[in-house]
Protein backbone atom coordinates (compact mmCIF):
# COMPACT_ATOMS: atom_id res chain seq x y z
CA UNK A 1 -23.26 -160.30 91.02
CA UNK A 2 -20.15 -158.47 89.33
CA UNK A 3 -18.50 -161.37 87.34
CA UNK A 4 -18.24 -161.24 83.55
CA UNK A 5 -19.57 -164.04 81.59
CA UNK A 6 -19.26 -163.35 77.42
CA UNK A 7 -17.57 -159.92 77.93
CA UNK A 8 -20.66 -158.88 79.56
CA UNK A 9 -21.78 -158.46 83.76
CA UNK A 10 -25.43 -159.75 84.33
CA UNK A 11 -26.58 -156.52 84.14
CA UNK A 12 -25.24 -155.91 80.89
CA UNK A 13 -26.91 -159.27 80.06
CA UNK A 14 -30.13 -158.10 81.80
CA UNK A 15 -30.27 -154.74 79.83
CA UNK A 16 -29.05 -156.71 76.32
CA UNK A 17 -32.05 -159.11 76.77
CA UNK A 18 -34.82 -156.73 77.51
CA UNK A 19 -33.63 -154.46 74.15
CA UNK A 20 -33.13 -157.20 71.93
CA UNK A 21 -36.45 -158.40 73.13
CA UNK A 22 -38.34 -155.16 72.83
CA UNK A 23 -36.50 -154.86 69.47
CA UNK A 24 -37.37 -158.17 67.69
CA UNK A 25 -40.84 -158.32 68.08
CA UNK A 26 -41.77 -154.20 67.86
CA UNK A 27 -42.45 -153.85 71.67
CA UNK A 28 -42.05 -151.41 74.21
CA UNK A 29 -38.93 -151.93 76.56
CA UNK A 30 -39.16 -153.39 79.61
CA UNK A 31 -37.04 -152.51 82.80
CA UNK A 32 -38.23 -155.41 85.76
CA UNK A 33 -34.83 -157.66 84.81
CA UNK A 34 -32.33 -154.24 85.00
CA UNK A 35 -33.93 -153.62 88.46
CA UNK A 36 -34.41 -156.98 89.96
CA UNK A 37 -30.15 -156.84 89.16
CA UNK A 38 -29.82 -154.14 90.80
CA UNK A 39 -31.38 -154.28 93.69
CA UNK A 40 -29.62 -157.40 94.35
CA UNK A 41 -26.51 -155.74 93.81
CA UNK A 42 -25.03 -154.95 90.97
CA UNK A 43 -22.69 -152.26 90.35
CA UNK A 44 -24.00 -149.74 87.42
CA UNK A 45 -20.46 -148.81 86.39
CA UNK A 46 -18.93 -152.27 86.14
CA UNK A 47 -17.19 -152.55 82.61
CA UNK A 48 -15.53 -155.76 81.68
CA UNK A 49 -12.48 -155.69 80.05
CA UNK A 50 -12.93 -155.27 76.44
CA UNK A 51 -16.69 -155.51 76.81
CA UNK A 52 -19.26 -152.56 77.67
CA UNK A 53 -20.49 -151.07 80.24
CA UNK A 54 -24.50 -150.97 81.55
CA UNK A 55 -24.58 -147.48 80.23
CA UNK A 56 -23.02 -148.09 77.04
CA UNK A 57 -25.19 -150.93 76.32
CA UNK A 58 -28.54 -149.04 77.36
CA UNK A 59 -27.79 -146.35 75.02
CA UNK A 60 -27.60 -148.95 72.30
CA UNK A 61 -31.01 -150.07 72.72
CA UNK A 62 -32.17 -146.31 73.66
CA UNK A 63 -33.04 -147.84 77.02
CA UNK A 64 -34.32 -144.86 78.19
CA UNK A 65 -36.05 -147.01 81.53
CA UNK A 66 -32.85 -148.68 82.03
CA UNK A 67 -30.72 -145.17 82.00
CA UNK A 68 -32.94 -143.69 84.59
CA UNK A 69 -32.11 -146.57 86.78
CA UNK A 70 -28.75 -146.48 86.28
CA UNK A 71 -28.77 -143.25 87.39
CA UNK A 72 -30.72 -143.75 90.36
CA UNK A 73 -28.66 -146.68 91.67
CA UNK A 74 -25.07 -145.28 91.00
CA UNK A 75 -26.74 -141.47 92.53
CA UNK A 76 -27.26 -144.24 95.88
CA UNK A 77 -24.01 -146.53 95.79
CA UNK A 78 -21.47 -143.76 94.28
């Protein structure tokens, strides 16, 4: 659930996606894909080398939603 494709983890993917797809089109965010990741494993403060982290990449896309789960999952795990 961890491995780095592109510099990025799949939950860096998952957050990217839902804030470039929010972004495009005017919409509001949406958080199902950052959650569905998580709860099937992945770690909120995995940072590929060279690449960025979930947090760094939510704060991009002022993924407020995505933050908060962040949060909540490395609060659990950590």
């Amino acid at each position: 659930m961890n491995e780095v494709c592109f510099g990025m983890t799949l939950l860096t993917h998952a957050i990217e996606l839902e804030g470039d797809s929010a972004l495009q089109p005017g919409q509001p965010i949406d958080s199902a894909l950052t959650a569905i990741v998580l709860a099937h494993g992945a770690d909120p403060t995995a940072t590929p080398d060279g690449g960025s982290s979930a947090y760094e990449m939510a704060r991009f896309y002022d993924h407020d939603r995505a933050i908060r789960l962040l949060d909540r999952f490395t609060a659990r795990h950590g």
